[in-house]
N, C-alpha and C. Protein backbone atom coordinates (compact mmCIF):
# COMPACT_ATOMS: atom_id res chain seq x y z
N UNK A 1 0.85 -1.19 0.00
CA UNK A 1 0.00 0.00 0.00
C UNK A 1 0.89 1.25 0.00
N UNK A 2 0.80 2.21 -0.62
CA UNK A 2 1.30 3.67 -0.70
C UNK A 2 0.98 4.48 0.24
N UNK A 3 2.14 4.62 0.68
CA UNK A 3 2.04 5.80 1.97
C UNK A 3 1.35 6.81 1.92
N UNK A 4 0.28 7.69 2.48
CA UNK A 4 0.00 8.74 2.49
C UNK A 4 0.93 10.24 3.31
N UNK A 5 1.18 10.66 2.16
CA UNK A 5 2.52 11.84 3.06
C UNK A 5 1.60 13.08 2.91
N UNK A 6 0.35 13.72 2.08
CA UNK A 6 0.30 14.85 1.87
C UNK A 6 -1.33 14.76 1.01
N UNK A 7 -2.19 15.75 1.03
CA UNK A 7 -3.69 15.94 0.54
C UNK A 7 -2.88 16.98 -0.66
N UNK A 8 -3.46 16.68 -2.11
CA UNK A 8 -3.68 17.57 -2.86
C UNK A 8 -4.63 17.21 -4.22
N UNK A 9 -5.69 17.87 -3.91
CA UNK A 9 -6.46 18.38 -5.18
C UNK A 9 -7.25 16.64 -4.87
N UNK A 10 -7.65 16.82 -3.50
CA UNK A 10 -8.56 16.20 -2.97
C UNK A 10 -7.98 15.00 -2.66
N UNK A 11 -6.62 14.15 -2.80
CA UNK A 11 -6.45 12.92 -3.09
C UNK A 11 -4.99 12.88 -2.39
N UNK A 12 -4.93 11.87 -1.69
CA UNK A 12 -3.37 11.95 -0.75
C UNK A 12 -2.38 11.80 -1.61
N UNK A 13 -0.94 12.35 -1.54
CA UNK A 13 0.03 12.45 -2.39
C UNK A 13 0.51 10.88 -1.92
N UNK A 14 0.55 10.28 -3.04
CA UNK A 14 1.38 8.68 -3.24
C UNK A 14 2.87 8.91 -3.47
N UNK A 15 3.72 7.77 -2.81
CA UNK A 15 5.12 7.97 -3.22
C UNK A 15 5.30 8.22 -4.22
N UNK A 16 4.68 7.67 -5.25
CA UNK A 16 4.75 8.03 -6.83
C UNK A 16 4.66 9.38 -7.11
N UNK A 17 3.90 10.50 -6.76
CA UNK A 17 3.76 11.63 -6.47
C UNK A 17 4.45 12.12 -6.18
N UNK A 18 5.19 12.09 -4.95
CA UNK A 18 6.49 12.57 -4.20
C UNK A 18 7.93 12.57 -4.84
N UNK A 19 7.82 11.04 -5.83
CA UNK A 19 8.67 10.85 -6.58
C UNK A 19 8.88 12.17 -7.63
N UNK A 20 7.87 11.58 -8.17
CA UNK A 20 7.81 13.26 -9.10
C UNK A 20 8.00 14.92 -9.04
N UNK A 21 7.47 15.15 -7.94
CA UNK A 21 7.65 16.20 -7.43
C UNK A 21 9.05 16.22 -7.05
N UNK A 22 9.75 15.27 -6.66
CA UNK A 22 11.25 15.57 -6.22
C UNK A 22 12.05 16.14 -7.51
N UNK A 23 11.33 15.26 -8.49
CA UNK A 23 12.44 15.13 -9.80
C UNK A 23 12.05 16.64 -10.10
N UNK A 24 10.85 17.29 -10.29
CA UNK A 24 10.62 18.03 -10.85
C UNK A 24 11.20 19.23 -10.20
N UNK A 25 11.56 19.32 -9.23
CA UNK A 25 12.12 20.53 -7.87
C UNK A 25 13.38 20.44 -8.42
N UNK A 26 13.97 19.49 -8.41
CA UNK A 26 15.44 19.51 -8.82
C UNK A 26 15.64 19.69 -10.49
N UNK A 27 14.54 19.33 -11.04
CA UNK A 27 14.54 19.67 -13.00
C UNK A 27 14.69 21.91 -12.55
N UNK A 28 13.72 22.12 -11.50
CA UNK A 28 13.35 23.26 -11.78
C UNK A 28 14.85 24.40 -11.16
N UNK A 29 15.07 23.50 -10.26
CA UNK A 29 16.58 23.78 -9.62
C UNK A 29 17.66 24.07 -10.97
N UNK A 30 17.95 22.70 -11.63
CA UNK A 30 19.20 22.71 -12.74
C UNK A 30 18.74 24.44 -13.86
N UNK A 31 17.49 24.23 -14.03
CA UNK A 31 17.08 25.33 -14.93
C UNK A 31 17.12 26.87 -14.45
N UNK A 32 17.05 26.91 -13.24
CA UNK A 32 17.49 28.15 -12.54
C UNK A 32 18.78 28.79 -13.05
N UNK A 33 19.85 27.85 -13.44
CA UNK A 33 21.14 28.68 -13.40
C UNK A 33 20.92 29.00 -15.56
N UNK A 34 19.96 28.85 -15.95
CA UNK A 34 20.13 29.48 -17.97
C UNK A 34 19.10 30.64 -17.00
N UNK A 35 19.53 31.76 -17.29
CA UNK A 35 18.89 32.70 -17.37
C UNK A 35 19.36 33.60 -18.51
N UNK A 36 18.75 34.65 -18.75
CA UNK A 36 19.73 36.02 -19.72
C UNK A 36 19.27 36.71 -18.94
N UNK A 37 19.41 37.84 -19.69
CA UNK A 37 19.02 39.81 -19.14
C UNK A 37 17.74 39.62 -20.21
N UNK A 38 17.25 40.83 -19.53
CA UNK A 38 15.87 41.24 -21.14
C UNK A 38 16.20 42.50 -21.34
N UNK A 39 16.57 43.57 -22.40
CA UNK A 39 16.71 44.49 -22.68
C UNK A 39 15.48 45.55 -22.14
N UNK A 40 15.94 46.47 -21.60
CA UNK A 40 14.94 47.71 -21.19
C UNK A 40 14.59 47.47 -19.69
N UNK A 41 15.37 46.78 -18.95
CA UNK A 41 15.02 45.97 -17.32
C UNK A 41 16.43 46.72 -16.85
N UNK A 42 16.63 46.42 -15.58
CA UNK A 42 17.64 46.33 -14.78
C UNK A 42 18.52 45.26 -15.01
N UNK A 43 19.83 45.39 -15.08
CA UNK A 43 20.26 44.11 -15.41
C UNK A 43 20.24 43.05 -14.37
N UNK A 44 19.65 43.27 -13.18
CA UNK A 44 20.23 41.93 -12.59
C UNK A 44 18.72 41.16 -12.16
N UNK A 45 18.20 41.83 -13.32
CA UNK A 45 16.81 40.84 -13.74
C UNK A 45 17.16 40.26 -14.94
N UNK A 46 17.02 39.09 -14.69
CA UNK A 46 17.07 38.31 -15.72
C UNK A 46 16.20 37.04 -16.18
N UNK A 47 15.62 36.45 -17.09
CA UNK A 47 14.57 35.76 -17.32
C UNK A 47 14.99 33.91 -17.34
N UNK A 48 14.45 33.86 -16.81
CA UNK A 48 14.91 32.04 -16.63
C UNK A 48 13.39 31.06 -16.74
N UNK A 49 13.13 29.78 -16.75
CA UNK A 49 12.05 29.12 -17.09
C UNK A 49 11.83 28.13 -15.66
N UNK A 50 12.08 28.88 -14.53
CA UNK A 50 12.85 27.74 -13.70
C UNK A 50 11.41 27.76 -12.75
N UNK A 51 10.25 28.09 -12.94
CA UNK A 51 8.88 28.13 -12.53
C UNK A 51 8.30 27.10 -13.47
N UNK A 52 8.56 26.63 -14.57
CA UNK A 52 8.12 25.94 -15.61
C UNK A 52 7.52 24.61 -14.62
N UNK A 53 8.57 24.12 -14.14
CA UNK A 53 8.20 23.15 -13.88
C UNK A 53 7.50 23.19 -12.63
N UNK A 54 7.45 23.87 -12.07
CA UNK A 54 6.37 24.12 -10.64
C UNK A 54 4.60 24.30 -11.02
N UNK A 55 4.41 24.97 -12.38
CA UNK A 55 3.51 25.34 -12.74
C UNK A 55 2.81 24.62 -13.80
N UNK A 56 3.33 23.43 -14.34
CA UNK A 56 2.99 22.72 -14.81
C UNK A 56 2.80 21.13 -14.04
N UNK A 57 3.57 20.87 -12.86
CA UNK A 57 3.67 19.79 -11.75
C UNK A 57 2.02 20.61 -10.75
N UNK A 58 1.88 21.91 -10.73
CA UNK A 58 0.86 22.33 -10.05
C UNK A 58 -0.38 22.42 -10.61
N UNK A 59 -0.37 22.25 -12.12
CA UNK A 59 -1.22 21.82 -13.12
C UNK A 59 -1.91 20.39 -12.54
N UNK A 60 -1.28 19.26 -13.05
CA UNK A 60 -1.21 18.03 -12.88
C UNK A 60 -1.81 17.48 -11.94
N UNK A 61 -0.67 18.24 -10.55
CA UNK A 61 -1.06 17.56 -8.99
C UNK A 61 -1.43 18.47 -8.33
N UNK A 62 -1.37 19.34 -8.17
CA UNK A 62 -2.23 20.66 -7.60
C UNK A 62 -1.41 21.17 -6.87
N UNK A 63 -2.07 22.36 -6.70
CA UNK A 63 -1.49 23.63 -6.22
C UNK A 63 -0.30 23.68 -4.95
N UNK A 64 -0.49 22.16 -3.91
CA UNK A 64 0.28 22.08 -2.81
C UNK A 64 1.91 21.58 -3.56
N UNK A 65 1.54 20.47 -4.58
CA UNK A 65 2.24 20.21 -5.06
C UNK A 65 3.59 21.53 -6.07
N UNK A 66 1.97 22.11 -6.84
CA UNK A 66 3.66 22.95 -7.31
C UNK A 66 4.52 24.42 -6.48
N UNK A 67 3.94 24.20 -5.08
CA UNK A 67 4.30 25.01 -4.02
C UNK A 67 5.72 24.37 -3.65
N UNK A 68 5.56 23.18 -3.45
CA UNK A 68 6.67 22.00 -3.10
C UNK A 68 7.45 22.05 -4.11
N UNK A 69 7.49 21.90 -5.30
CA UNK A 69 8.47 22.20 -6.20
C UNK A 69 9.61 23.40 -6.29
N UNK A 70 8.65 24.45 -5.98
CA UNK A 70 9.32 25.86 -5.71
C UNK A 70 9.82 25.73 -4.47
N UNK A 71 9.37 25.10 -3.45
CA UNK A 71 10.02 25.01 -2.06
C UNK A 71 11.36 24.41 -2.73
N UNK A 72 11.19 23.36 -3.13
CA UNK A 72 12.61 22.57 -3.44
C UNK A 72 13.94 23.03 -4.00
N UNK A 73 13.46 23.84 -5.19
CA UNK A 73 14.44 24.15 -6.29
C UNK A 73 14.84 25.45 -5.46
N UNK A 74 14.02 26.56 -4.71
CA UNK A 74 14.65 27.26 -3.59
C UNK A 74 15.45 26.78 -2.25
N UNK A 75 14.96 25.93 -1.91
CA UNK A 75 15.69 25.64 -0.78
C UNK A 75 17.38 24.34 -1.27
N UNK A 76 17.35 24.12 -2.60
CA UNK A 76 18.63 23.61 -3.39
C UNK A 76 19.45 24.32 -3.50
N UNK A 77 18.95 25.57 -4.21
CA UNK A 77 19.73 27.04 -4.62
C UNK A 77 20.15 27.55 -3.38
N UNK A 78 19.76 27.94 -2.56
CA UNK A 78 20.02 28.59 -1.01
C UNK A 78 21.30 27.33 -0.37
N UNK A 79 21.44 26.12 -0.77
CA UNK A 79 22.21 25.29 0.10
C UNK A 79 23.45 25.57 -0.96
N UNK A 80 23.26 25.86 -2.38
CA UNK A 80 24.51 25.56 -2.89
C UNK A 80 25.33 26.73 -3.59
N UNK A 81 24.04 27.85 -3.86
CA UNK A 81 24.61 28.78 -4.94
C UNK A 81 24.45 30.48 -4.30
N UNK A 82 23.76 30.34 -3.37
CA UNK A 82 23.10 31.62 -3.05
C UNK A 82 23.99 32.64 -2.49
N UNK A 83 23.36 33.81 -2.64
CA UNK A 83 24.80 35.08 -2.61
C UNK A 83 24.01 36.31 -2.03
N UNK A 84 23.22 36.00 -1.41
CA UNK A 84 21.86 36.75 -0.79
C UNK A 84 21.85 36.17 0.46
N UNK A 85 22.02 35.16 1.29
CA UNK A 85 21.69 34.67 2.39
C UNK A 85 20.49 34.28 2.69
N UNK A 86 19.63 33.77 1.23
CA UNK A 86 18.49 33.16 1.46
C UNK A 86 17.39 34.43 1.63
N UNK A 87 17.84 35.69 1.42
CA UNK A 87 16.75 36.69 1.08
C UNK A 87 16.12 36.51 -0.55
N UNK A 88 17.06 36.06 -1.54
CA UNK A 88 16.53 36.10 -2.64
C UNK A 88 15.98 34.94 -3.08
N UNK A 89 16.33 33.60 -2.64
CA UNK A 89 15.40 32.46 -2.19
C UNK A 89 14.48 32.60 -1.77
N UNK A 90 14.41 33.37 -1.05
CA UNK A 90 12.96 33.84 -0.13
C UNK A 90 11.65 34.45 -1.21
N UNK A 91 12.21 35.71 -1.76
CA UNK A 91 11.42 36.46 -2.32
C UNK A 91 11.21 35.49 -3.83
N UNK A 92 12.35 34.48 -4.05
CA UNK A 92 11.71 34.24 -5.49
C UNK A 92 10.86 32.48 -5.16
N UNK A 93 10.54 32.18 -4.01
CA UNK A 93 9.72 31.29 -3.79
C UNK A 93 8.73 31.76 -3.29
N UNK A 94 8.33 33.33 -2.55
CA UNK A 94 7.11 33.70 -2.87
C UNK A 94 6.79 34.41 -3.61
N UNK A 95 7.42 34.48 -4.86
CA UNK A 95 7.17 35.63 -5.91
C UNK A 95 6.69 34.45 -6.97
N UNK A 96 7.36 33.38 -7.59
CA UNK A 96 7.36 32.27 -7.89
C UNK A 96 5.97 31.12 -7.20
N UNK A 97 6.14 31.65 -6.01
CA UNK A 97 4.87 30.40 -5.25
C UNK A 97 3.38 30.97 -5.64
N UNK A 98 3.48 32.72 -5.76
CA UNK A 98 2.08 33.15 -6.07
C UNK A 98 1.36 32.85 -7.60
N UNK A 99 2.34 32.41 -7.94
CA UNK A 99 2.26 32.31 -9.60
C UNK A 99 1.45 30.90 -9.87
N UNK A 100 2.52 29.99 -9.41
CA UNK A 100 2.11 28.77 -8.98
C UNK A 100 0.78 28.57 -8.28
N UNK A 101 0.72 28.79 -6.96
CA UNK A 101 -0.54 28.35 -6.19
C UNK A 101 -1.94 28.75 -6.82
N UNK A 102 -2.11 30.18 -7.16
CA UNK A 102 -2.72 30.87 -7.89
C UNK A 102 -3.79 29.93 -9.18
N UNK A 103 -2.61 30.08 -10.26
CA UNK A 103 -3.24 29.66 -11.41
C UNK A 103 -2.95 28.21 -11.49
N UNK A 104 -2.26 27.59 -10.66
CA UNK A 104 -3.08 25.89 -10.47
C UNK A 104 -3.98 25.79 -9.55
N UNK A 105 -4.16 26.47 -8.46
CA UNK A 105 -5.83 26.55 -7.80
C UNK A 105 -6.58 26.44 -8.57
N UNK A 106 -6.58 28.02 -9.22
CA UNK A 106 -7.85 27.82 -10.24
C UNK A 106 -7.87 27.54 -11.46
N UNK A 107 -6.96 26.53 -12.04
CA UNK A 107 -7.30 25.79 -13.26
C UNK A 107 -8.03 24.18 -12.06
N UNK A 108 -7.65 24.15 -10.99
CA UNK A 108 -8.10 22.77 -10.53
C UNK A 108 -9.46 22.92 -10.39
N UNK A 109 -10.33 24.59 -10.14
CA UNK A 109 -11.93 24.98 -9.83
C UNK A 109 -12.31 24.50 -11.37
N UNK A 110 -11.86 25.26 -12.06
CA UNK A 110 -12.01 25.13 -13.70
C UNK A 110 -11.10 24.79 -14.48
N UNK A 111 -11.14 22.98 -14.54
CA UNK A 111 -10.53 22.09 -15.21
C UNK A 111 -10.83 22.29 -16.81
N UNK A 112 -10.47 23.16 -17.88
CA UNK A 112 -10.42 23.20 -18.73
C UNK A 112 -9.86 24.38 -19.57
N UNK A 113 -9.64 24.65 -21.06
CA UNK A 113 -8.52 25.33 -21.69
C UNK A 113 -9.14 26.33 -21.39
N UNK A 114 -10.68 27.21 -21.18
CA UNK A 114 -10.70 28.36 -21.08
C UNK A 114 -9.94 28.70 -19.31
N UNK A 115 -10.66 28.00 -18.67
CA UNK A 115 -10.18 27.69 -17.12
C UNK A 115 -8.59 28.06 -17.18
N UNK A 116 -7.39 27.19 -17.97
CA UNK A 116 -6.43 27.41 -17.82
C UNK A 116 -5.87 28.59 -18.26
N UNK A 117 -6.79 29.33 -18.95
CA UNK A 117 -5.84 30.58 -19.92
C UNK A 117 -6.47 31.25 -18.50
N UNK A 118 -7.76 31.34 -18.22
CA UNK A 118 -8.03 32.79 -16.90
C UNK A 118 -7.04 32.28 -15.97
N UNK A 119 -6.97 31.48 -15.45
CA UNK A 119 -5.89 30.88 -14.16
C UNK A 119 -4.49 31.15 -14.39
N UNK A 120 -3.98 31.48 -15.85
CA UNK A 120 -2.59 31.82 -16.18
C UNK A 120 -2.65 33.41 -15.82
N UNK A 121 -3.66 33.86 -16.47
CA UNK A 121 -3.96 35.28 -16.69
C UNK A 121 -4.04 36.12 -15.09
N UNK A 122 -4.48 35.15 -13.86
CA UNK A 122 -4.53 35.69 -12.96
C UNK A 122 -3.20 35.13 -11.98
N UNK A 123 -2.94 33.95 -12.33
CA UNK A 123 -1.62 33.81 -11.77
C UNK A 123 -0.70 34.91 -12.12
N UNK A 124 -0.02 35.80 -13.35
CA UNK A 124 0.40 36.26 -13.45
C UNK A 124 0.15 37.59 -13.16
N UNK A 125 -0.68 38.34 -13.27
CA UNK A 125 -1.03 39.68 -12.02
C UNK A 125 -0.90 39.28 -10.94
N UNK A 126 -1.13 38.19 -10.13
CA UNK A 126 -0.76 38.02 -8.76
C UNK A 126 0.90 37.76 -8.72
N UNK A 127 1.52 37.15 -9.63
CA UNK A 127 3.27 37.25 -9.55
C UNK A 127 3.69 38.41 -9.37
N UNK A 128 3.05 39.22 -10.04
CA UNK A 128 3.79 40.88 -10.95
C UNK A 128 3.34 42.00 -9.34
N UNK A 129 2.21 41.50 -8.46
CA UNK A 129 1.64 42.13 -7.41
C UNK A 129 2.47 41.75 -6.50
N UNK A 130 2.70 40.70 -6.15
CA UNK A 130 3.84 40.03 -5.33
C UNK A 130 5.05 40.73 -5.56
N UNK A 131 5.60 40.69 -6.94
CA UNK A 131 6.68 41.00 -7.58
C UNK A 131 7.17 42.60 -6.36
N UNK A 132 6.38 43.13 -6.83
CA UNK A 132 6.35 44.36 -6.50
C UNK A 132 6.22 44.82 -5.19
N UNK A 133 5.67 43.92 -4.12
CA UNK A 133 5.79 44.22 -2.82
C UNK A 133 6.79 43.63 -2.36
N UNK A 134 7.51 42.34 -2.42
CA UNK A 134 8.68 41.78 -2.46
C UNK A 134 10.30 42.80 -2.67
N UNK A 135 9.95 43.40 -3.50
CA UNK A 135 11.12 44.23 -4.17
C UNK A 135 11.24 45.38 -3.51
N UNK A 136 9.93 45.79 -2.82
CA UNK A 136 10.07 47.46 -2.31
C UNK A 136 10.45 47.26 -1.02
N UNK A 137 10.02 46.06 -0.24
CA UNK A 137 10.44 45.88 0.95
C UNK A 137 11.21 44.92 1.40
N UNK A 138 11.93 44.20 0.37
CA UNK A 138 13.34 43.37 0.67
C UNK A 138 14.05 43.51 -0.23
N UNK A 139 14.09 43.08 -1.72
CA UNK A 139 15.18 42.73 -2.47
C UNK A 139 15.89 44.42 -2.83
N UNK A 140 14.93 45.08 -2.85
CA UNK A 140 15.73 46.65 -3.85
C UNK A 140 16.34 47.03 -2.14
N UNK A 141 16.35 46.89 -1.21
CA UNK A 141 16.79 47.93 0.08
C UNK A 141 18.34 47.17 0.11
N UNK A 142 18.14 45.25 -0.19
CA UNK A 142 19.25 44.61 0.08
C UNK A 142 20.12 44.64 -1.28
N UNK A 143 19.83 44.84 -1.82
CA UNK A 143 20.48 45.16 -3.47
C UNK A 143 21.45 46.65 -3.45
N UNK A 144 20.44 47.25 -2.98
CA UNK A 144 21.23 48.69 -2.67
C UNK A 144 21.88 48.70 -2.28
N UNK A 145 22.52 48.17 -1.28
CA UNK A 145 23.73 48.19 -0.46
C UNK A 145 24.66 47.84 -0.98
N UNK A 146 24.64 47.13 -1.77
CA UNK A 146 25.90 46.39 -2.80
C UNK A 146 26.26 47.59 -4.03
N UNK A 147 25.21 48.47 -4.16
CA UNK A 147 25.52 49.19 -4.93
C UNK A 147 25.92 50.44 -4.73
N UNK A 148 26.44 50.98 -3.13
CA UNK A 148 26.70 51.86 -2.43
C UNK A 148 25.65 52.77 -2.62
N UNK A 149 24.05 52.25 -2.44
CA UNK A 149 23.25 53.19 -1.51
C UNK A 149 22.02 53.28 -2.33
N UNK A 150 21.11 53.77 -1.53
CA UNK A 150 19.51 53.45 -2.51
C UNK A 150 19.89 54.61 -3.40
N UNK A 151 20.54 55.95 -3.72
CA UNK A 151 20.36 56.66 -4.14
C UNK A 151 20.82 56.28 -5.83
N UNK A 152 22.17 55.36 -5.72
CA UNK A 152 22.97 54.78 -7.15
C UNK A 152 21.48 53.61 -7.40
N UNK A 153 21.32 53.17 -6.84
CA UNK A 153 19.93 52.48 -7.19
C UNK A 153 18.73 52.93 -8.28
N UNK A 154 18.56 54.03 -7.56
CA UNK A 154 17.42 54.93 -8.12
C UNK A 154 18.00 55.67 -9.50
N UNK A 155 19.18 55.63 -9.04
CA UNK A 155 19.45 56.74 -10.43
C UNK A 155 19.57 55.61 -11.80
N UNK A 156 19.69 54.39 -11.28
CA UNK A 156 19.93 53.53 -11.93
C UNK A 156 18.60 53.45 -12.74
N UNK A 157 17.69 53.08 -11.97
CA UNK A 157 16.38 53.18 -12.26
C UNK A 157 15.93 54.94 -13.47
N UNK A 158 16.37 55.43 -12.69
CA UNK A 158 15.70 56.98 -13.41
C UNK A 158 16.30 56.84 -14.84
N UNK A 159 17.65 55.82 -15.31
CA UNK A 159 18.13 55.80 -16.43
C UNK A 159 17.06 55.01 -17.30
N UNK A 160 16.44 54.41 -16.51
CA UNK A 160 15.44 53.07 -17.49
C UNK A 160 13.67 53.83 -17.88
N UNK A 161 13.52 54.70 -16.31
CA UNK A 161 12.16 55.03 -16.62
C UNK A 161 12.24 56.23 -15.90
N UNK A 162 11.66 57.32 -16.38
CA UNK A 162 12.10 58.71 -15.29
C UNK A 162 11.03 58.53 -14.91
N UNK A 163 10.05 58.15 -14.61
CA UNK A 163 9.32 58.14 -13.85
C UNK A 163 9.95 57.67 -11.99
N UNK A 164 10.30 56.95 -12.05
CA UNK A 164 11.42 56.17 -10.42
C UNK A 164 11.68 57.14 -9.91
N UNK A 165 11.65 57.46 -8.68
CA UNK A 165 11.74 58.49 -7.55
C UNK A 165 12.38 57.65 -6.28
N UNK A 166 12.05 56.57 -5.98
CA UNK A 166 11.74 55.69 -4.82
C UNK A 166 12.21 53.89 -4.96
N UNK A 167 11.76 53.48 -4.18
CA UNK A 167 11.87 52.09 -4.31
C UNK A 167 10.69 51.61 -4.80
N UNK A 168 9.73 51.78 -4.17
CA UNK A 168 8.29 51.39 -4.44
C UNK A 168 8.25 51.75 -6.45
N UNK A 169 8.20 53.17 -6.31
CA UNK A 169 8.47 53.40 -7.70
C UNK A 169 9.00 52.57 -8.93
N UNK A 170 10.53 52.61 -8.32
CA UNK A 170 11.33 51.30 -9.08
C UNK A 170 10.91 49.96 -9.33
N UNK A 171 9.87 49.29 -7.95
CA UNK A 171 9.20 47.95 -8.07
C UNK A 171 7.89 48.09 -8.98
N UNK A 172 7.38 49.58 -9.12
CA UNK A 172 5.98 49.66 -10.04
C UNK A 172 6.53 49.57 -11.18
N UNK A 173 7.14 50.61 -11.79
CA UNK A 173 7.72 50.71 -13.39
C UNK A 173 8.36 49.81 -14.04
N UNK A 174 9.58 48.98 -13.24
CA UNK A 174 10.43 48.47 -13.42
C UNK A 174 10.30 46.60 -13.03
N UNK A 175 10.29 46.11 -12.20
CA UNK A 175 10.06 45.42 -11.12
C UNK A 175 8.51 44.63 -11.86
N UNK A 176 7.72 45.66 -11.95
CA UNK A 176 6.14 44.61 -11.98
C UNK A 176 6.33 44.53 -13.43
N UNK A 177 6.49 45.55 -14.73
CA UNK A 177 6.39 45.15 -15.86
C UNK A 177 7.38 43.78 -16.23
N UNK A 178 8.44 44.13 -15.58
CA UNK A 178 9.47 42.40 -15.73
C UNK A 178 8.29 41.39 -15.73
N UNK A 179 7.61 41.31 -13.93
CA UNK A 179 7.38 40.06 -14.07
C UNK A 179 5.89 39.37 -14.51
N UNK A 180 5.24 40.88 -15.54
CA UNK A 180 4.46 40.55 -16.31
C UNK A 180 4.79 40.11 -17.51
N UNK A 181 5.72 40.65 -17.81
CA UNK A 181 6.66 39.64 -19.16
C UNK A 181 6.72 38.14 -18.84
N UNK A 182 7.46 38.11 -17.96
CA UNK A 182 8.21 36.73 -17.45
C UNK A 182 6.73 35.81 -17.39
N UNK A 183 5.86 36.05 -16.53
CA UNK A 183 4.01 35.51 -17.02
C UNK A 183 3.85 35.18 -17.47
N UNK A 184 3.75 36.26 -19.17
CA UNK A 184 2.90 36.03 -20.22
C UNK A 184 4.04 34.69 -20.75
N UNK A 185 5.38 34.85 -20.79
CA UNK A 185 5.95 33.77 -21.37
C UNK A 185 5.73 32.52 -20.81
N UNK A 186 6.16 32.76 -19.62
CA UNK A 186 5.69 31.15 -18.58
C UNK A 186 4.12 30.60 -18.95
N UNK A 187 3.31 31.39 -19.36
CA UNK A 187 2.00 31.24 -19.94
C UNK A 187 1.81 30.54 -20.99
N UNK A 188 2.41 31.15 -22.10
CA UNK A 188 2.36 30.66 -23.48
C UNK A 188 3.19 29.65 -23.05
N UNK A 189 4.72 29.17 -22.29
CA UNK A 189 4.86 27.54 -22.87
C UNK A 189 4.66 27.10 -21.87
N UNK A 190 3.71 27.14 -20.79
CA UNK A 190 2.70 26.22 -20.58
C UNK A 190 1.81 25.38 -20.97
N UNK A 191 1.22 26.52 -21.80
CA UNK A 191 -0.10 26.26 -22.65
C UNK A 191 0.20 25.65 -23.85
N UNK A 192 1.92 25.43 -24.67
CA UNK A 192 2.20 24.27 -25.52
C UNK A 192 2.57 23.50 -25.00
N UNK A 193 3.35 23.26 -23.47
CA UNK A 193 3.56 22.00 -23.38
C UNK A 193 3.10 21.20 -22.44
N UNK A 194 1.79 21.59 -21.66
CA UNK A 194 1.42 21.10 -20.64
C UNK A 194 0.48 20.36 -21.04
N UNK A 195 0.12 19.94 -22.02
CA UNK A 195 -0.88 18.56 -23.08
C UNK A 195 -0.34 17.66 -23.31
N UNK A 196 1.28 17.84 -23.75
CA UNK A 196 1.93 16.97 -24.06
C UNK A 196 3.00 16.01 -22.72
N UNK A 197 3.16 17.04 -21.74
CA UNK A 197 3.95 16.42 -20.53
C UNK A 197 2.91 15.56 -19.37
N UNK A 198 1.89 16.41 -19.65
CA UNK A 198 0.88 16.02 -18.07
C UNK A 198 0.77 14.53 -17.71
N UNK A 199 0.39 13.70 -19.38
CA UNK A 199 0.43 12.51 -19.21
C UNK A 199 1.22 11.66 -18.35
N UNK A 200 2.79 12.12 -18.72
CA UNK A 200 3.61 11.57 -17.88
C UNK A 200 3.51 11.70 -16.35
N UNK A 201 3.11 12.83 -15.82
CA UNK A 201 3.51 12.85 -14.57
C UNK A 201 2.26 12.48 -13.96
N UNK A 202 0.71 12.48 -14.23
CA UNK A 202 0.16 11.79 -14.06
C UNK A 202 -0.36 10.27 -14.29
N UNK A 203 0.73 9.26 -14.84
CA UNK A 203 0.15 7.94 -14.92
C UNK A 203 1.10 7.72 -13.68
N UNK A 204 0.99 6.15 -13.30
CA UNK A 204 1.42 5.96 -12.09
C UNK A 204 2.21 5.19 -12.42
């Protein structure tokens, strides 16, 4: 008989489950380190696919599940690579987890393709909302310091959008449009490849 370790999307997580979810935390881990820059951002935003697999495992097995994924591939990164002290682990497993929990909740209310495009559509305003409170009150104050001071920060910012005055500022203009980009993409290859993968991770 299969252990029961965990409830998701009504049905106890089976080792088989767990199995998966491991692989997929650590798939989402290895993919963390391809990132680039995106032109017209800050540079030390950069775009990576490394939610892919949280959000498509949260598809599948639900929402606890692709929480656990992002737990994983954050708490991997923080043991081996991290240069933040687990502040930027922090903010990108709940910046990352809102995305996730979000729009696999509610593709699990409304199991189908219109269901999944609104559930992408609102996962990603809730990333980009996150995004943005995350940044004004941890990552841009701890960032600054490395860059000798919020003020080289801002000016940094005022080079990209004169609108930036502030931090908050910098996380509206700068900060939320990123991670409405980063969304809409995580969106679209979802939506090609999550027909073709799901099978797998759901047979047993």
């Amino acid at each position: 008989m299969e252990q029961t370790l965990k409830k998701s999307k009504g049905r106890a997580f089976s080792t088989n489950a767990m199995v998966k979810i491991s692989i997929l935390g650590v798939l989402a881990y290895i993919i963390m380190f391809i990132e680039t820059p995106v032109p017209f951002f800050p540079p030390f935003l950069k775009m990576d696919f490394s939610d892919l697999p949280a959000i498509i495992g949260g598809f599948a097995l639900g929402p606890i599940a692709g929480l656990t994924i992002e737990f994983i591939k954050n708490i991997l990164h923080f043991a081996t690579k991290s240069g933040t002290g687990g502040i930027g682990e922090l903010a990108n497993f709940m910046i990352g987890g809102a995305f996730v929990v979000t729009s696999s909740y509610l593709y699990k209310r409304t199991h189908s393709k219109k269901g999944a495009m609104i559930a992408l559509v609102i996962g990603t305003l809730c990333m980009a909302a996150t995004g943005v409170v995350m940044n004004a009150t941890v990552l841009l104050p701890f960032f600054a310091n490395f860059m000798g001071g919020a003020d080289k920060l801002i000016a940094m910012g005022q080079g990209l959008n004169a609108n930036v005055t502030g931090m908050w500022t910098f996380a509206l203009y700068l900060i939320g449009p990123f991670n409405l980009f980063k969304g809409v993409v995580l969106s679209v290859v979802t939506a090609v490849l999550y027909k073709k993968v799901s099978p797998l991770i759901k047979q047993r």
